[in-house]
N, C-alpha and C. Protein backbone atom coordinates (compact mmCIF):
# COMPACT_ATOMS: atom_id res chain seq x y z
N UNK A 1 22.05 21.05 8.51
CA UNK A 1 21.48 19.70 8.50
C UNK A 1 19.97 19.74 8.28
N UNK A 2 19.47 20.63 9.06
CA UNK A 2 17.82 20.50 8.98
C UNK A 2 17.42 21.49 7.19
N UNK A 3 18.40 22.15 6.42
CA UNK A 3 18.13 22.38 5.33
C UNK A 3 17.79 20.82 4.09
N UNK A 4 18.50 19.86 4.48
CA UNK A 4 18.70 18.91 3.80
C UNK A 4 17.55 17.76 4.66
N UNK A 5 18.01 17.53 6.04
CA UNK A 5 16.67 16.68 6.64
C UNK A 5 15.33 17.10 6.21
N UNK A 6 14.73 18.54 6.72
CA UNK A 6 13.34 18.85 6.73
C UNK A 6 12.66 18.23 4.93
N UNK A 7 13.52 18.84 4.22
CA UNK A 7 12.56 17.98 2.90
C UNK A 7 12.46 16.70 2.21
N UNK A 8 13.41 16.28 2.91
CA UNK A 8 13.88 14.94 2.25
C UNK A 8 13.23 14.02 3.57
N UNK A 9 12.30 14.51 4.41
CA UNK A 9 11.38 13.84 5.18
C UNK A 9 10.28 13.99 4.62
N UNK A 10 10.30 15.34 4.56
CA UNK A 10 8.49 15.76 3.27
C UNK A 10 8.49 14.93 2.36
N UNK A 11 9.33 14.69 1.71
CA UNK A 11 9.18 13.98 0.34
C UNK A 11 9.58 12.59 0.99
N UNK A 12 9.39 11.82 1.69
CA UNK A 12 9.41 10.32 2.08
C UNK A 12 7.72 10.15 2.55
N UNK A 13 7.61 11.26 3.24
CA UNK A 13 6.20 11.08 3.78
C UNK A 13 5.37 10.97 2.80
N UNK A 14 5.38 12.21 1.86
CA UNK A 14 4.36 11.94 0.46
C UNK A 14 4.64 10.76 -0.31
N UNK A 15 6.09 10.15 -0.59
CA UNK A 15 5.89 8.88 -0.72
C UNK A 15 5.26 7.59 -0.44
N UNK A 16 5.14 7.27 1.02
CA UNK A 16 4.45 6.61 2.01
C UNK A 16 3.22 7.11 1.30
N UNK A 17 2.59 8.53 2.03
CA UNK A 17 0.99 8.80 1.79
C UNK A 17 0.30 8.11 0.32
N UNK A 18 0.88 8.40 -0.53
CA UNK A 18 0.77 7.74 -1.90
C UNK A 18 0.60 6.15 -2.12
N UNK A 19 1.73 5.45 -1.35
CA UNK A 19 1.83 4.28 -1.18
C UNK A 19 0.43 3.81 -0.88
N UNK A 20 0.37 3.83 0.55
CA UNK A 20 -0.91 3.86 0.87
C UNK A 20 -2.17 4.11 0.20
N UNK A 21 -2.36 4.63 -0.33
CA UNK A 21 -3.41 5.20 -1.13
C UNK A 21 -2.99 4.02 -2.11
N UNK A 22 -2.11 3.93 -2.80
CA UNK A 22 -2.12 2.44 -4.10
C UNK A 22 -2.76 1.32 -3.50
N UNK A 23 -2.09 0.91 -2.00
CA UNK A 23 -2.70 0.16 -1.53
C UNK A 23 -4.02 -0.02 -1.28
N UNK A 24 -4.67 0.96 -1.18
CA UNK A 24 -6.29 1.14 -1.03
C UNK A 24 -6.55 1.05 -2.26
N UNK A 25 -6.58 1.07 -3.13
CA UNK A 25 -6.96 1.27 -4.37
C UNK A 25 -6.69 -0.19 -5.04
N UNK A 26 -5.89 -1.00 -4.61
CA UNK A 26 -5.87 -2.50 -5.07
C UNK A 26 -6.64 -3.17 -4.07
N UNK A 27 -6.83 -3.04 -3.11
CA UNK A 27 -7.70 -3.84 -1.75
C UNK A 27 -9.40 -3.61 -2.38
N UNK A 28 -9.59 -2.06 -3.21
CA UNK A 28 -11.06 -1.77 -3.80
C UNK A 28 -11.06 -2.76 -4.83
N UNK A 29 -10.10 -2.59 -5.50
CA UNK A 29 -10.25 -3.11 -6.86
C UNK A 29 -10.23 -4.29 -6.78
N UNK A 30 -9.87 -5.16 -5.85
CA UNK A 30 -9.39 -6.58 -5.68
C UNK A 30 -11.53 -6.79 -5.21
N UNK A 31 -11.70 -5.91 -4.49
CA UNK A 31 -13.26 -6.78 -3.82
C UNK A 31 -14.22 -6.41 -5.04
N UNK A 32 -14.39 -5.58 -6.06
CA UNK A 32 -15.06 -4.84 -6.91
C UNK A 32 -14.59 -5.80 -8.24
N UNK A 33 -13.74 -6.14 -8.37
CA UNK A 33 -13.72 -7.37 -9.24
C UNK A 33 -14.10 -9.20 -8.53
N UNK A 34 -13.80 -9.15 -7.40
CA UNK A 34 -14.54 -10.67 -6.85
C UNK A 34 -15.74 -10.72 -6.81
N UNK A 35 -16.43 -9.42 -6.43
CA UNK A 35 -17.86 -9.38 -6.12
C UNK A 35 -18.41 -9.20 -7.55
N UNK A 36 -17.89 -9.50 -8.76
CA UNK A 36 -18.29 -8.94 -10.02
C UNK A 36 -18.91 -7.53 -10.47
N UNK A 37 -18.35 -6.12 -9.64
CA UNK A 37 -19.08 -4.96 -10.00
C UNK A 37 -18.63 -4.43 -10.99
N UNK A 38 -17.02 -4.97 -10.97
CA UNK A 38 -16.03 -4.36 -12.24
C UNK A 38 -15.78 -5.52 -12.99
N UNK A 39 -15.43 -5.36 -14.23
CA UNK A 39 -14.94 -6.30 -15.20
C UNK A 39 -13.41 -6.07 -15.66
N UNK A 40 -12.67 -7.41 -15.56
CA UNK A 40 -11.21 -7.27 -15.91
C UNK A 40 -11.44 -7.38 -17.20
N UNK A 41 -11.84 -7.15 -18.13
CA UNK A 41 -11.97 -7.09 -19.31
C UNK A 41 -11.43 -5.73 -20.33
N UNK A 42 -12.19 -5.10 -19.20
CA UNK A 42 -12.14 -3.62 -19.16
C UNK A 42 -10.87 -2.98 -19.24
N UNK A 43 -10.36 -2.02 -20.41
CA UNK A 43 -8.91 -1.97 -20.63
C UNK A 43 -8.17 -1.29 -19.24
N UNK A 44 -8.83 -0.06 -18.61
CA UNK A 44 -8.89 0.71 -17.66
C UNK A 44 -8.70 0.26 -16.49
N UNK A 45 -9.86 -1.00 -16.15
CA UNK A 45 -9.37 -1.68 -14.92
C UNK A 45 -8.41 -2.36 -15.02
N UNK A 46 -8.38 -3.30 -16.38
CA UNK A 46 -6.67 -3.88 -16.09
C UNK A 46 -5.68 -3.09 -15.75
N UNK A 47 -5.55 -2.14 -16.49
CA UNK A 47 -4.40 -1.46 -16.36
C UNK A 47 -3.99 -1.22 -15.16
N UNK A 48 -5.13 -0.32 -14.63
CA UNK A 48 -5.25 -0.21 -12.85
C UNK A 48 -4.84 -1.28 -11.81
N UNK A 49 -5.50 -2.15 -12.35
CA UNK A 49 -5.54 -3.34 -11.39
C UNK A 49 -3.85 -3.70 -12.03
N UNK A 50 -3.36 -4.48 -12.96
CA UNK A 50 -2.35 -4.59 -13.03
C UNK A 50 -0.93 -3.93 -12.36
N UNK A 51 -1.09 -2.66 -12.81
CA UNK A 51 -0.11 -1.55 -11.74
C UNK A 51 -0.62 -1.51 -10.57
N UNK A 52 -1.40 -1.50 -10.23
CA UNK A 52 -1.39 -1.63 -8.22
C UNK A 52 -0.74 -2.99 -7.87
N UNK A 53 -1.22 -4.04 -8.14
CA UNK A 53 -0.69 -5.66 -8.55
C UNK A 53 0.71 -5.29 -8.22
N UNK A 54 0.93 -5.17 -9.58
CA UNK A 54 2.79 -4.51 -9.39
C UNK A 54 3.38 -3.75 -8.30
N UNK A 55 2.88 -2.74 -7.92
CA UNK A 55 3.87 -2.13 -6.90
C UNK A 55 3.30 -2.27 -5.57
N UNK A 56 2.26 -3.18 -5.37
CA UNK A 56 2.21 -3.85 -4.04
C UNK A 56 2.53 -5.63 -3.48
N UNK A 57 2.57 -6.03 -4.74
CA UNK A 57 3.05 -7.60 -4.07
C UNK A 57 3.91 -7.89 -4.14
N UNK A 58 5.53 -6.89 -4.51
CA UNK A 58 6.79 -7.53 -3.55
C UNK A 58 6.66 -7.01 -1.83
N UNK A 59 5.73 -5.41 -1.67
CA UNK A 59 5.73 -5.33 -0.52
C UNK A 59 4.98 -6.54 0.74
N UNK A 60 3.74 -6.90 -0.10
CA UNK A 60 2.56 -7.47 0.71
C UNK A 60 3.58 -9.21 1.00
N UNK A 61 3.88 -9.81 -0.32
CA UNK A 61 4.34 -11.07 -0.22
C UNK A 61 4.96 -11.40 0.91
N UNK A 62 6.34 -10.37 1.68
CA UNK A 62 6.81 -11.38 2.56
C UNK A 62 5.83 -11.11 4.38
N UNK A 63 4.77 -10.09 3.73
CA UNK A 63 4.05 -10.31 4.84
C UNK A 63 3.19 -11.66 4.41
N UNK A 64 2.73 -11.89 3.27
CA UNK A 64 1.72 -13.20 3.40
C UNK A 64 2.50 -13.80 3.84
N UNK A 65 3.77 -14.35 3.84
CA UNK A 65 4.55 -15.72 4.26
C UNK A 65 4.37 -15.55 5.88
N UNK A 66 4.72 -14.14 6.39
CA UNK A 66 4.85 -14.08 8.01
C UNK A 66 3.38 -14.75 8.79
N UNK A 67 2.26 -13.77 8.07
CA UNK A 67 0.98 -14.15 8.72
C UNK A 67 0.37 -15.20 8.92
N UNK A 68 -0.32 -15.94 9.54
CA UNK A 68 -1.32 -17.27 9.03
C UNK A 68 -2.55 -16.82 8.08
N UNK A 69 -3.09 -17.96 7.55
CA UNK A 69 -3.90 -17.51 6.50
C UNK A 69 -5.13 -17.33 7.65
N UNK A 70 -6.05 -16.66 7.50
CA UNK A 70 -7.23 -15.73 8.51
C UNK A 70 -8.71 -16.76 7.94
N UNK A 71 -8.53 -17.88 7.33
CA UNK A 71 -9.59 -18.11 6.60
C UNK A 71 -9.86 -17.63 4.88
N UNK A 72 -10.65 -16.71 4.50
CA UNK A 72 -10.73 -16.29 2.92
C UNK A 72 -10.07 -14.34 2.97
N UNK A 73 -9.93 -14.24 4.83
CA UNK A 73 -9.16 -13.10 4.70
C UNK A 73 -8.00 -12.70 4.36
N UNK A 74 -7.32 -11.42 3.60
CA UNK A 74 -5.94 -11.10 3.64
C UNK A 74 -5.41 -10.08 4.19
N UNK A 75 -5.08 -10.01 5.68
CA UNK A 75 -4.76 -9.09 6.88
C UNK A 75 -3.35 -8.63 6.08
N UNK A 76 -2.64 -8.85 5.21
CA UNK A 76 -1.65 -8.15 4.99
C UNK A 76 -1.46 -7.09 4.48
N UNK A 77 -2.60 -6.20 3.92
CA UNK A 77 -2.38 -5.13 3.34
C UNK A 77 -2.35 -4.28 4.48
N UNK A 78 -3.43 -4.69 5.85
CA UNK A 78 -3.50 -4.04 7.00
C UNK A 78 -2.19 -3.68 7.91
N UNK A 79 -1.77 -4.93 8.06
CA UNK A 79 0.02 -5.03 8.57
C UNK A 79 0.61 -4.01 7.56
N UNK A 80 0.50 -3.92 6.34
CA UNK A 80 1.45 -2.94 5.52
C UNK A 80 1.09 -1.66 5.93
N UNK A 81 -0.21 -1.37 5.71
CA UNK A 81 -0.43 -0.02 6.31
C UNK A 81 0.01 0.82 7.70
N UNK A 82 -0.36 -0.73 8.19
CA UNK A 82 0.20 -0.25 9.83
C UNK A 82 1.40 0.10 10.11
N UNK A 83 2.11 -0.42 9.14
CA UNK A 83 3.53 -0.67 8.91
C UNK A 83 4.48 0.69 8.86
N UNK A 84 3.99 1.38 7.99
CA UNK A 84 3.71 2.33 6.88
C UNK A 84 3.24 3.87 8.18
N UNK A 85 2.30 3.68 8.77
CA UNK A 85 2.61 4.58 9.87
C UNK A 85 3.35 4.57 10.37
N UNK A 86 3.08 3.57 10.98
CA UNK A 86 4.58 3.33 12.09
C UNK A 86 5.77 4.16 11.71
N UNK A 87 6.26 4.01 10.31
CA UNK A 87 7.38 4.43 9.46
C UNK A 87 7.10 6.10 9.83
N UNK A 88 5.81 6.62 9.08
CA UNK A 88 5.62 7.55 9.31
C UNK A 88 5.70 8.85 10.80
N UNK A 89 5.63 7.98 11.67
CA UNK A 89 5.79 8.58 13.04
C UNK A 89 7.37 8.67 13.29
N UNK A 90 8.00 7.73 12.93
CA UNK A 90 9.41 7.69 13.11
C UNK A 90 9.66 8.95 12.14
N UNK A 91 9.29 9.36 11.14
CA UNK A 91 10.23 10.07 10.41
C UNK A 91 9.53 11.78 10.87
N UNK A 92 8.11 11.42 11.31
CA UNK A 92 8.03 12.75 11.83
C UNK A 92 8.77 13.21 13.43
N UNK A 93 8.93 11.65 14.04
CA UNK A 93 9.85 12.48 15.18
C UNK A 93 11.69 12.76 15.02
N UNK A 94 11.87 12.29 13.68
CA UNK A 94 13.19 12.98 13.45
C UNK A 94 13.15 14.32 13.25
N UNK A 95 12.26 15.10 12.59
CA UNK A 95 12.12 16.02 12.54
C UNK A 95 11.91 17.07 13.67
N UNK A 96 11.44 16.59 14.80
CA UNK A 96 11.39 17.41 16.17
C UNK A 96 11.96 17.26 16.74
């Protein structure tokens, strides 16, 4: 069992870790284009910005519906992250 558990936890975790990291990387890109430092014009940032876009707002969406709106804040990428450990601790205590 632990031939088949131990990696197929490794490889969920590096999934997650990754995740995360997209998520950071659209939360930059999201303030670096409001604050005008980056330009969506730019083939590179679209692209970027587009694919993070994509594989984070079916996750983030049904947290916006859960949360209240914070004012001009969006606490949901935070809840995802948090989320996202959380996940992470569970799958490292299957392993012990």
């Amino acid at each position: 069992m632990d031939v088949i558990l131990g990696p197929t936890v490794w490889l969920l975790l590096q999934i997650i870790g990754i995740y995360v990291w997209i998520i950071i990387v659209n939360i930059v890109l999201t303030w670096l284009v409001t604050f005008n430092v980056v330009n969506t014009s730019n083939r590179f940032v679209s692209m970027v910005g587009e694919f993070t876009h994509r594989a984070t707002e079916p996750a983030l969406r049904p947290i916006r519906n859960i949360l209240p709106a914070m004012g001009g804040f969006d606490l949901s990428p935070v809840a995802l992250i948090l989320g996202l450990m959380f996940l992470e601790r569970i799958l490292i205590g299957l392993m012990i």
